[in-house]
PDB file of N, CA and C in Angstrom:
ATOM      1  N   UNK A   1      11.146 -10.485  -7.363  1.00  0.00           N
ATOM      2  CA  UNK A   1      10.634 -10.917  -6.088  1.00  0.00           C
ATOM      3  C   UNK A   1      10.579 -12.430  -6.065  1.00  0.00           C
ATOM      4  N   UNK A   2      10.400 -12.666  -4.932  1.00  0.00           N
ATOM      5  CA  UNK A   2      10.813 -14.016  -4.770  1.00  0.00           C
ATOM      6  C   UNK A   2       9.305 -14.889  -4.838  1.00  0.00           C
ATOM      7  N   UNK A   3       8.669 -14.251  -4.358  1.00  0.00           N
ATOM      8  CA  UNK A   3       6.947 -14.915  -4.771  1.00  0.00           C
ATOM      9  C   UNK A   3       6.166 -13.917  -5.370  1.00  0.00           C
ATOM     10  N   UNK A   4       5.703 -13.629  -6.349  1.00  0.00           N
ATOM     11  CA  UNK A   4       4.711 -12.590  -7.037  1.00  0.00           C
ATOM     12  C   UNK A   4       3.462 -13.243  -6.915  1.00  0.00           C
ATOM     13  N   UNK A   5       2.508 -11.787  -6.474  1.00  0.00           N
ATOM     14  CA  UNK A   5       0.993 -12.887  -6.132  1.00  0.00           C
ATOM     15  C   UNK A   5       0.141 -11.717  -6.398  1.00  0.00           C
ATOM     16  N   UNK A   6      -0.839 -12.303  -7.086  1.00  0.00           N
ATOM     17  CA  UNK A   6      -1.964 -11.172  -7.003  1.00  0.00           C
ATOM     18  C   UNK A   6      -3.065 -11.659  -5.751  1.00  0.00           C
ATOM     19  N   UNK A   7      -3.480 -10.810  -5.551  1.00  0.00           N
ATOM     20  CA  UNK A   7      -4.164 -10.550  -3.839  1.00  0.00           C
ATOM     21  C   UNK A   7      -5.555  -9.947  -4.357  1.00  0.00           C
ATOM     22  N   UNK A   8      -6.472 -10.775  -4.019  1.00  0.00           N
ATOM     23  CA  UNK A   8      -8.099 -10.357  -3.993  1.00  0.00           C
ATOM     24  C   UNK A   8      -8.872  -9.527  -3.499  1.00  0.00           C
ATOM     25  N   UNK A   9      -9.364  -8.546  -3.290  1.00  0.00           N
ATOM     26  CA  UNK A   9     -10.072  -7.617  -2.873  1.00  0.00           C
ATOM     27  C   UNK A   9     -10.320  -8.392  -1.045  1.00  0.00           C
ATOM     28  N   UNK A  10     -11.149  -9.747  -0.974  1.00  0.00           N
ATOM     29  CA  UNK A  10     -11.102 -10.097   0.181  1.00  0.00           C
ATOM     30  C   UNK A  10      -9.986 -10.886   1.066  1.00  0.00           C
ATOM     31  N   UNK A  11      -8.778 -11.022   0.381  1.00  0.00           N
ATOM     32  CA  UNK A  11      -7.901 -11.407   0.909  1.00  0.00           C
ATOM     33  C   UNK A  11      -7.151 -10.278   1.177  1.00  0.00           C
ATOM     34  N   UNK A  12      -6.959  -9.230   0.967  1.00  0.00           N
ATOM     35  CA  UNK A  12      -6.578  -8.211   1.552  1.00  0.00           C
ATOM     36  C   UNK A  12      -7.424  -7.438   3.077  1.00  0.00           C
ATOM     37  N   UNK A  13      -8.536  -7.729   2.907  1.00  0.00           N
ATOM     38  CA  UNK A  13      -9.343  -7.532   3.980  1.00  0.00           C
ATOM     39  C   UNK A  13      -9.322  -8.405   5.449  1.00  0.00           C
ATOM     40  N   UNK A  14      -8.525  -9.599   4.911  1.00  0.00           N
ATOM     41  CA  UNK A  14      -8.164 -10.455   6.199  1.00  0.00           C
ATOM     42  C   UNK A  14      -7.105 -10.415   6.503  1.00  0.00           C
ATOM     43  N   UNK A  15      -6.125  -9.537   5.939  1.00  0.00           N
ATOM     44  CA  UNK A  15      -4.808  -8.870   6.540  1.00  0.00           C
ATOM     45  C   UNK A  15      -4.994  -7.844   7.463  1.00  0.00           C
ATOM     46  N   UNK A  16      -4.011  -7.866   8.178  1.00  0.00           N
ATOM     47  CA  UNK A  16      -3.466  -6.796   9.611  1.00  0.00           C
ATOM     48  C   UNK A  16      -3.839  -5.476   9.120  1.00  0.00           C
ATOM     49  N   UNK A  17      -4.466  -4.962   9.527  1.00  0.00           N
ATOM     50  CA  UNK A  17      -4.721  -3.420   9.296  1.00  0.00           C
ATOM     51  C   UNK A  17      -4.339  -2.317  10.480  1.00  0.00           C
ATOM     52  N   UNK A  18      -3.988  -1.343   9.661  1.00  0.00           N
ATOM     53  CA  UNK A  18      -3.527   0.098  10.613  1.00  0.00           C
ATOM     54  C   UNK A  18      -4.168   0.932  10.213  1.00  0.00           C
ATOM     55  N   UNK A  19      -4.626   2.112  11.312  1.00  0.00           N
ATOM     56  CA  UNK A  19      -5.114   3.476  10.897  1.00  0.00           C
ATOM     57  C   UNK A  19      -3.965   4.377  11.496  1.00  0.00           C
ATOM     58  N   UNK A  20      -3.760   5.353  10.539  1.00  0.00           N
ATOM     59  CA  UNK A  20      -3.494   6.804  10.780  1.00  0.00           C
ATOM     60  C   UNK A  20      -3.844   7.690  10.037  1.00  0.00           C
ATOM     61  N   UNK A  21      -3.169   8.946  10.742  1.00  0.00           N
ATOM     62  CA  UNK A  21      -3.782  10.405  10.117  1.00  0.00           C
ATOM     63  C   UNK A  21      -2.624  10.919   9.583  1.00  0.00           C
ATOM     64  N   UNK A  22      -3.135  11.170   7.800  1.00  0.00           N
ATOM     65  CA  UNK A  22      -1.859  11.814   7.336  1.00  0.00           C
ATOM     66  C   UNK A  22      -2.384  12.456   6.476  1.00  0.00           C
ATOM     67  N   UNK A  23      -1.369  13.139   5.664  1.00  0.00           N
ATOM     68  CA  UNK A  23      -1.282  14.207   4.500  1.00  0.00           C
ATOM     69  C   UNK A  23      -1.430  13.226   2.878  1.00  0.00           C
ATOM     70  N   UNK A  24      -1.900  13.304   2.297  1.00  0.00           N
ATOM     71  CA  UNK A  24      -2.310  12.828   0.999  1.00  0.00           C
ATOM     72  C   UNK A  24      -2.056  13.640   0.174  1.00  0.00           C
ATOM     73  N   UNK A  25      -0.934  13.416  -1.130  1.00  0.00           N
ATOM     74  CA  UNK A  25      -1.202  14.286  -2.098  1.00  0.00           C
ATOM     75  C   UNK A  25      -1.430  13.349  -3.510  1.00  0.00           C
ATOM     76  N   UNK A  26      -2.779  13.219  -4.052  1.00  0.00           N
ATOM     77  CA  UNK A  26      -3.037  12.866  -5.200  1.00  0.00           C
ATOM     78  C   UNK A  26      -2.166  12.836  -5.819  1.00  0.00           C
ATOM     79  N   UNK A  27      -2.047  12.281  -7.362  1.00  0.00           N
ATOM     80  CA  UNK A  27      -1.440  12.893  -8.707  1.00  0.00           C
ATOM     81  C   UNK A  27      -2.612  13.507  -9.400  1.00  0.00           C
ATOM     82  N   UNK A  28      -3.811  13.372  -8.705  1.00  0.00           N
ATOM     83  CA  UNK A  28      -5.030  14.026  -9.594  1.00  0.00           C
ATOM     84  C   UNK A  28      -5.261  15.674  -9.358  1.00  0.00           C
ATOM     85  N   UNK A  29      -3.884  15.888  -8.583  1.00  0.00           N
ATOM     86  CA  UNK A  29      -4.033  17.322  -7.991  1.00  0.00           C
ATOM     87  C   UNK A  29      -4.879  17.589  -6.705  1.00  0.00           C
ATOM     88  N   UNK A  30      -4.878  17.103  -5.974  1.00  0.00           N
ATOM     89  CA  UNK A  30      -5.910  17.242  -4.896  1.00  0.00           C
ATOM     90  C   UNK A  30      -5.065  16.500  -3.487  1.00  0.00           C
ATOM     91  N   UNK A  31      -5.116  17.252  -2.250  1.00  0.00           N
ATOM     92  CA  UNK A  31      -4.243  16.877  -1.126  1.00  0.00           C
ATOM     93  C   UNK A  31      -5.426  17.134  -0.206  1.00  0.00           C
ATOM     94  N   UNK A  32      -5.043  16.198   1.181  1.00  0.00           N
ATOM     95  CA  UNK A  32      -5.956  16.311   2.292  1.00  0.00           C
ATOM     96  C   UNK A  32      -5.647  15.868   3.243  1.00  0.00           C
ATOM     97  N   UNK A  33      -5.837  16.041   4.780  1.00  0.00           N
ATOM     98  CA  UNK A  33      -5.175  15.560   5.664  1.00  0.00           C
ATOM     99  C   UNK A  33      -7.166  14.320   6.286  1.00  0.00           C
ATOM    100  N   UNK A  34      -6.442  13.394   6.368  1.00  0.00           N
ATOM    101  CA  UNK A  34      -7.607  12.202   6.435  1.00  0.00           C
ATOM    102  C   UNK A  34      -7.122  10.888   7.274  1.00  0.00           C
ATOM    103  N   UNK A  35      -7.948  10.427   8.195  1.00  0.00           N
ATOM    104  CA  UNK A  35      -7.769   9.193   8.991  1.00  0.00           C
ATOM    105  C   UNK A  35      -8.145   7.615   7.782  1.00  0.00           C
ATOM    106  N   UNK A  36      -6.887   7.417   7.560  1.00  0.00           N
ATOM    107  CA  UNK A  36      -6.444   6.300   6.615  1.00  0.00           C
ATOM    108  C   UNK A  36      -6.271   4.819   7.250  1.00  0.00           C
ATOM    109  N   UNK A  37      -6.906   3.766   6.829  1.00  0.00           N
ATOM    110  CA  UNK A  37      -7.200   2.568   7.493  1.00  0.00           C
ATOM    111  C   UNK A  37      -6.536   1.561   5.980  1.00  0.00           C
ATOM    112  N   UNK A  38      -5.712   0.776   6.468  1.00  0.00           N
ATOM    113  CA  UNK A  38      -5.403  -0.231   5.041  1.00  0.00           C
ATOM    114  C   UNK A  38      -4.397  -1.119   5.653  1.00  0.00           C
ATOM    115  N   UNK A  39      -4.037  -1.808   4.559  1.00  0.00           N
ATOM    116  CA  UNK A  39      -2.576  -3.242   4.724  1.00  0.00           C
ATOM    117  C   UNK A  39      -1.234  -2.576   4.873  1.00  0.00           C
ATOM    118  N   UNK A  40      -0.620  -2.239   5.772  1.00  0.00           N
ATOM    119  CA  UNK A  40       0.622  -1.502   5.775  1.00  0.00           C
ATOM    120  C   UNK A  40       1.908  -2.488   4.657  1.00  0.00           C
ATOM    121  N   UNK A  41       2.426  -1.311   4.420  1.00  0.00           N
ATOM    122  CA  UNK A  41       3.214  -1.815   3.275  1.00  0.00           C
ATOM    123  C   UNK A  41       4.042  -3.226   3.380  1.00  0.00           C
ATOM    124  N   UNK A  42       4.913  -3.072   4.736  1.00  0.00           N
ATOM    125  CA  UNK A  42       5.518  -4.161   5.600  1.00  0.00           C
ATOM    126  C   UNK A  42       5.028  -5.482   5.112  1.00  0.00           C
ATOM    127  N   UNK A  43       3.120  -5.241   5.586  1.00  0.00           N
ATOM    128  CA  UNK A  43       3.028  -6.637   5.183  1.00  0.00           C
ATOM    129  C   UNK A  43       3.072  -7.264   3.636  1.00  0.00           C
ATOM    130  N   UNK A  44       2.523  -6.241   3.031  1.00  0.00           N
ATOM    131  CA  UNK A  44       2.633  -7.387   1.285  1.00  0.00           C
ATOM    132  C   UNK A  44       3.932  -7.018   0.746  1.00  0.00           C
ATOM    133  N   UNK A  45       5.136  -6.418   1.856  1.00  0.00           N
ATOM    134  CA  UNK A  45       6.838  -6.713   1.357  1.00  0.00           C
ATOM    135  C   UNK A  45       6.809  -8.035   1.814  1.00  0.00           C
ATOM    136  N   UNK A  46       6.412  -8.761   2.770  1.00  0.00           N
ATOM    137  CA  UNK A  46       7.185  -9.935   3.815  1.00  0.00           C
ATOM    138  C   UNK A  46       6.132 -11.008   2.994  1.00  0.00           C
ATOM    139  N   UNK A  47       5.292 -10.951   2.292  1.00  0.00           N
ATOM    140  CA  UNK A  47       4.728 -11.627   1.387  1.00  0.00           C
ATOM    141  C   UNK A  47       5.187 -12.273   0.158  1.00  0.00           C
ATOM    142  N   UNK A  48       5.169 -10.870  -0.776  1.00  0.00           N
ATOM    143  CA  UNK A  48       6.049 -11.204  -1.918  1.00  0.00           C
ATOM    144  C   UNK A  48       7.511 -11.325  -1.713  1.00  0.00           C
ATOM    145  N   UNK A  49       8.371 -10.767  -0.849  1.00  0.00           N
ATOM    146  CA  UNK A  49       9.940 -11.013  -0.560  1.00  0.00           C
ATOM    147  C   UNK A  49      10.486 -10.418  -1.594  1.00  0.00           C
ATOM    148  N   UNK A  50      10.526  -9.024  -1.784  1.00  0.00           N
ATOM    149  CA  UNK A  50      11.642  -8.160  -3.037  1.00  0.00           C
ATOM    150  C   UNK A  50      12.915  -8.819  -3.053  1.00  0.00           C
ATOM    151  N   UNK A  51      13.742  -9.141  -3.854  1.00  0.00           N
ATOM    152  CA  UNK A  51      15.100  -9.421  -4.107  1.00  0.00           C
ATOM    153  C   UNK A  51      15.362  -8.288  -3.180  1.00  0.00           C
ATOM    154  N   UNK A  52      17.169  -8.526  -2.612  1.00  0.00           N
ATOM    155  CA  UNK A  52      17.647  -7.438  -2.230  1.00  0.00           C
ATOM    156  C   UNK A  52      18.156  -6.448  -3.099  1.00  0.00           C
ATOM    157  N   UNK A  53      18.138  -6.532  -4.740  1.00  0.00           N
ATOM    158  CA  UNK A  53      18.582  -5.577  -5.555  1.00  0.00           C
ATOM    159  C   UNK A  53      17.512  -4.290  -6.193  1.00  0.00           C
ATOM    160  N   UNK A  54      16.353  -5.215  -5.490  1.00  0.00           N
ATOM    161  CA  UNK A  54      15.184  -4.291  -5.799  1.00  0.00           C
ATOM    162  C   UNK A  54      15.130  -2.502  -5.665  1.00  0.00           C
ATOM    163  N   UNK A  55      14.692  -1.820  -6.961  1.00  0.00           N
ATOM    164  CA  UNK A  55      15.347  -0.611  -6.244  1.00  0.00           C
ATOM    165  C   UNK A  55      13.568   0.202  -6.325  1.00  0.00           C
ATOM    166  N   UNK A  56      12.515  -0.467  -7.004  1.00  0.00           N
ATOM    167  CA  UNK A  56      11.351  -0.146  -7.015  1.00  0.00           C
ATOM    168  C   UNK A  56      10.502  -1.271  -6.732  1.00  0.00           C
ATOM    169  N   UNK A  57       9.097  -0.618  -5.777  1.00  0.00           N
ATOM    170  CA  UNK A  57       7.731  -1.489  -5.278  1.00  0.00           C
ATOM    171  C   UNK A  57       6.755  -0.650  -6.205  1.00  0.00           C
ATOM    172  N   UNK A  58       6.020  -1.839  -7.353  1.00  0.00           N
ATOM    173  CA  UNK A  58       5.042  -1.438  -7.797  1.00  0.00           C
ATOM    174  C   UNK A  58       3.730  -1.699  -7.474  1.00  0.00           C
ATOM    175  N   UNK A  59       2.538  -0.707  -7.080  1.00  0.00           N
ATOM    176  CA  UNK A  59       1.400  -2.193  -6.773  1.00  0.00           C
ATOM    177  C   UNK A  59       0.644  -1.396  -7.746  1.00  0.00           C
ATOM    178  N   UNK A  60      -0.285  -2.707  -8.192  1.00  0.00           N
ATOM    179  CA  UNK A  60      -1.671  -2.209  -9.466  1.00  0.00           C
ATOM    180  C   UNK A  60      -2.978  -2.344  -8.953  1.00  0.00           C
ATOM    181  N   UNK A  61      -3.616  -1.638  -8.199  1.00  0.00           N
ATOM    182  CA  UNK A  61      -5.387  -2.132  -8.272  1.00  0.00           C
ATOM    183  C   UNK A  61      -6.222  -2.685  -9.283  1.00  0.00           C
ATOM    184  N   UNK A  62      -7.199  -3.434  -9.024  1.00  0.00           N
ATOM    185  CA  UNK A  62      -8.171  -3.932 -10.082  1.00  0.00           C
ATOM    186  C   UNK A  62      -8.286  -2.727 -10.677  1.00  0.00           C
ATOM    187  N   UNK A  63      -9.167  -1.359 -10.281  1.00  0.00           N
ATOM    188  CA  UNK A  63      -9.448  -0.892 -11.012  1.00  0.00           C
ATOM    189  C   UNK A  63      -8.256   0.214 -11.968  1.00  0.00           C
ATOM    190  N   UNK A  64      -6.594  -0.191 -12.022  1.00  0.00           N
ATOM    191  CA  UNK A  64      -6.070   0.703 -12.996  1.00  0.00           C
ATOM    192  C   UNK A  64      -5.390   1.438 -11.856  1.00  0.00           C
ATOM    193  N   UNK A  65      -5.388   1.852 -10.884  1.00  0.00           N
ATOM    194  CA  UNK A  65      -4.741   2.492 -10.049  1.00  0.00           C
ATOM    195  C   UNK A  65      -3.513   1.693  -9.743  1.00  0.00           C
ATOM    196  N   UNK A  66      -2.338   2.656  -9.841  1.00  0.00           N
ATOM    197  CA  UNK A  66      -0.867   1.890  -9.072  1.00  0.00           C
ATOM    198  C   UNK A  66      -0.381   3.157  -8.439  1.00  0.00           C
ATOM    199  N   UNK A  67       0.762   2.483  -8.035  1.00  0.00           N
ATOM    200  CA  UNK A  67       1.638   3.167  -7.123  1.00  0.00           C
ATOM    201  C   UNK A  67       2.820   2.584  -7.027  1.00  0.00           C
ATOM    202  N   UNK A  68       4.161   3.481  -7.141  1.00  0.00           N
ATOM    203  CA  UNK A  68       5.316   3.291  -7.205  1.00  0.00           C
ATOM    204  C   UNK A  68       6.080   3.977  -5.937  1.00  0.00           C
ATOM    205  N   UNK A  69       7.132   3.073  -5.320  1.00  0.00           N
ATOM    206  CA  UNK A  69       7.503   3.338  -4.125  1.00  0.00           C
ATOM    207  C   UNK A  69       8.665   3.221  -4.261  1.00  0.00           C
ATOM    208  N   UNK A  70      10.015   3.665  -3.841  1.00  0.00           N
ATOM    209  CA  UNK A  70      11.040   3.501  -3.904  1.00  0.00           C
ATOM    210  C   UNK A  70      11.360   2.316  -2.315  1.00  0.00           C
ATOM    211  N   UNK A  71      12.260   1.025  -2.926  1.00  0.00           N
ATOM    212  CA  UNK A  71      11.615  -0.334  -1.952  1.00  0.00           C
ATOM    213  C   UNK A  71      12.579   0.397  -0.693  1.00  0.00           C
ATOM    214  N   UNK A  72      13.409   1.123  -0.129  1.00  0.00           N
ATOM    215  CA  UNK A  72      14.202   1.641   0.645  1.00  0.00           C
ATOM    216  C   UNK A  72      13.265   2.075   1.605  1.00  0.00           C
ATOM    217  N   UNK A  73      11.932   2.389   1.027  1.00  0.00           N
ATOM    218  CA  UNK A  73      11.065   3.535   1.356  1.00  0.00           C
ATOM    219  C   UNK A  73      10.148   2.548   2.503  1.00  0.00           C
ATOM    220  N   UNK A  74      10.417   1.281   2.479  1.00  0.00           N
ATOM    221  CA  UNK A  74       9.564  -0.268   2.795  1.00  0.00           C
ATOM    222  C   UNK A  74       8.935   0.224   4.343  1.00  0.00           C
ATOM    223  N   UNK A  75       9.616   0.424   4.886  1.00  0.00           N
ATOM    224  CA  UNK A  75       9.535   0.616   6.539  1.00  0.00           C
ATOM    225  C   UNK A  75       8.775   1.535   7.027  1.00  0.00           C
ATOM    226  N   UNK A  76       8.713   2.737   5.926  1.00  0.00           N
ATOM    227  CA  UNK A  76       7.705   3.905   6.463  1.00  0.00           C
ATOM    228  C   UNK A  76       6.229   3.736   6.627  1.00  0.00           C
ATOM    229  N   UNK A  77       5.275   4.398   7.226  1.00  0.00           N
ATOM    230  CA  UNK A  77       3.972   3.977   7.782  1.00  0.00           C
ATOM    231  C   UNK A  77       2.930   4.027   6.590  1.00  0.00           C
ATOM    232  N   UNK A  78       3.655   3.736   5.384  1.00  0.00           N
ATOM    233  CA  UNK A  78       2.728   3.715   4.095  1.00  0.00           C
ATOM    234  C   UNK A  78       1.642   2.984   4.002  1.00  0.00           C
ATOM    235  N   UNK A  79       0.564   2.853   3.226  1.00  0.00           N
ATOM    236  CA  UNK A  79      -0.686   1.658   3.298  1.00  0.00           C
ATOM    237  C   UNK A  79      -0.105   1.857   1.979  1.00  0.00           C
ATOM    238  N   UNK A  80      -1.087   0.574   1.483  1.00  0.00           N
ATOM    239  CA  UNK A  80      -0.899  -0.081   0.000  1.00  0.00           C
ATOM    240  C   UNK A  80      -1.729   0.053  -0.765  1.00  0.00           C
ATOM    241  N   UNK A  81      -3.088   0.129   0.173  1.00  0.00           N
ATOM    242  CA  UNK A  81      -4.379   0.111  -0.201  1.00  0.00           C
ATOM    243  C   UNK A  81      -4.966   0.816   0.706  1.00  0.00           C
ATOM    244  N   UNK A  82      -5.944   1.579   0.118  1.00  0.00           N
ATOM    245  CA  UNK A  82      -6.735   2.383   1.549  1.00  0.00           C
ATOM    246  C   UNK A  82      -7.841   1.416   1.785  1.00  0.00           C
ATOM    247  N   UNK A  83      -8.720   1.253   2.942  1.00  0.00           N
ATOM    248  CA  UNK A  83      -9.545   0.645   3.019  1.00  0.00           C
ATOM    249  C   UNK A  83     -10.846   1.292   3.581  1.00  0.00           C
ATOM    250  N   UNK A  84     -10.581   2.222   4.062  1.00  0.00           N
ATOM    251  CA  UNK A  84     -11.514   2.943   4.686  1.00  0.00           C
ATOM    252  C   UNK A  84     -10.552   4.848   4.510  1.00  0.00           C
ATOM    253  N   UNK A  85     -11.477   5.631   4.853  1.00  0.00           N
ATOM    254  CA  UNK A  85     -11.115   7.069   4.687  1.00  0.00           C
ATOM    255  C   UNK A  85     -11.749   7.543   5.722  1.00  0.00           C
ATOM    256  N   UNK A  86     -11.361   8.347   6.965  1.00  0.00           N
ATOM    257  CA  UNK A  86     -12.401   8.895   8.128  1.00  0.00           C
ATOM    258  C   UNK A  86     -13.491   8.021   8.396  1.00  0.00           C
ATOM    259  N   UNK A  87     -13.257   6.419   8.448  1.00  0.00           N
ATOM    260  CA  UNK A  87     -13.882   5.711   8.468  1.00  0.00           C
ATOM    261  C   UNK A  87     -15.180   5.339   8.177  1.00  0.00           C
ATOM    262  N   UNK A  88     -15.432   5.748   6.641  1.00  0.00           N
ATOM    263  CA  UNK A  88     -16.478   5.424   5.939  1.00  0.00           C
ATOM    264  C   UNK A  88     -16.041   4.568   5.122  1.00  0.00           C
TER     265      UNK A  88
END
């Protein structure tokens, strides 16, 4: 990527946020359909700037949590981070 940045708990909070309602399936075994509020993926692609050879998006949470995305996948209505859940 063309800028790599780690992003702060409150600097993510002053990014563009979207809600929708979708299907969730853990890797902890557990799925749910839930109104999801977070940083859509779009924006921390147009941030960091993937090379165009990029063929994976990794992100890591503070606390140990990641997620692997195939970067093709960039455009779909993914969040990065949840920020809220049924808005709690």
């Amino acid at each position: 990527m063309e800028n790599p940045v780690t992003l702060s708990y409150d600097h993510v909070k002053a990014m563009p946020k979207k809600e929708q309602i979708t299907q969730h399936y853990c890797i902890q075994g557990w799925s749910g359909v839930a109104k999801w509020s977070g940083v859509p993926m779009r924006e921390i692609l147009a941030l960091v700037k993937p090379m165009p050879e990029a063929r994976w998006v990794i992100f890591w949470s503070g606390k140990g949590h990641g997620a692997a995305r195939r970067a093709g996948s960039k455009c779909r209505p993914s969040f990065v981070t949840e920020r809220t859940v049924n808005a709690a």
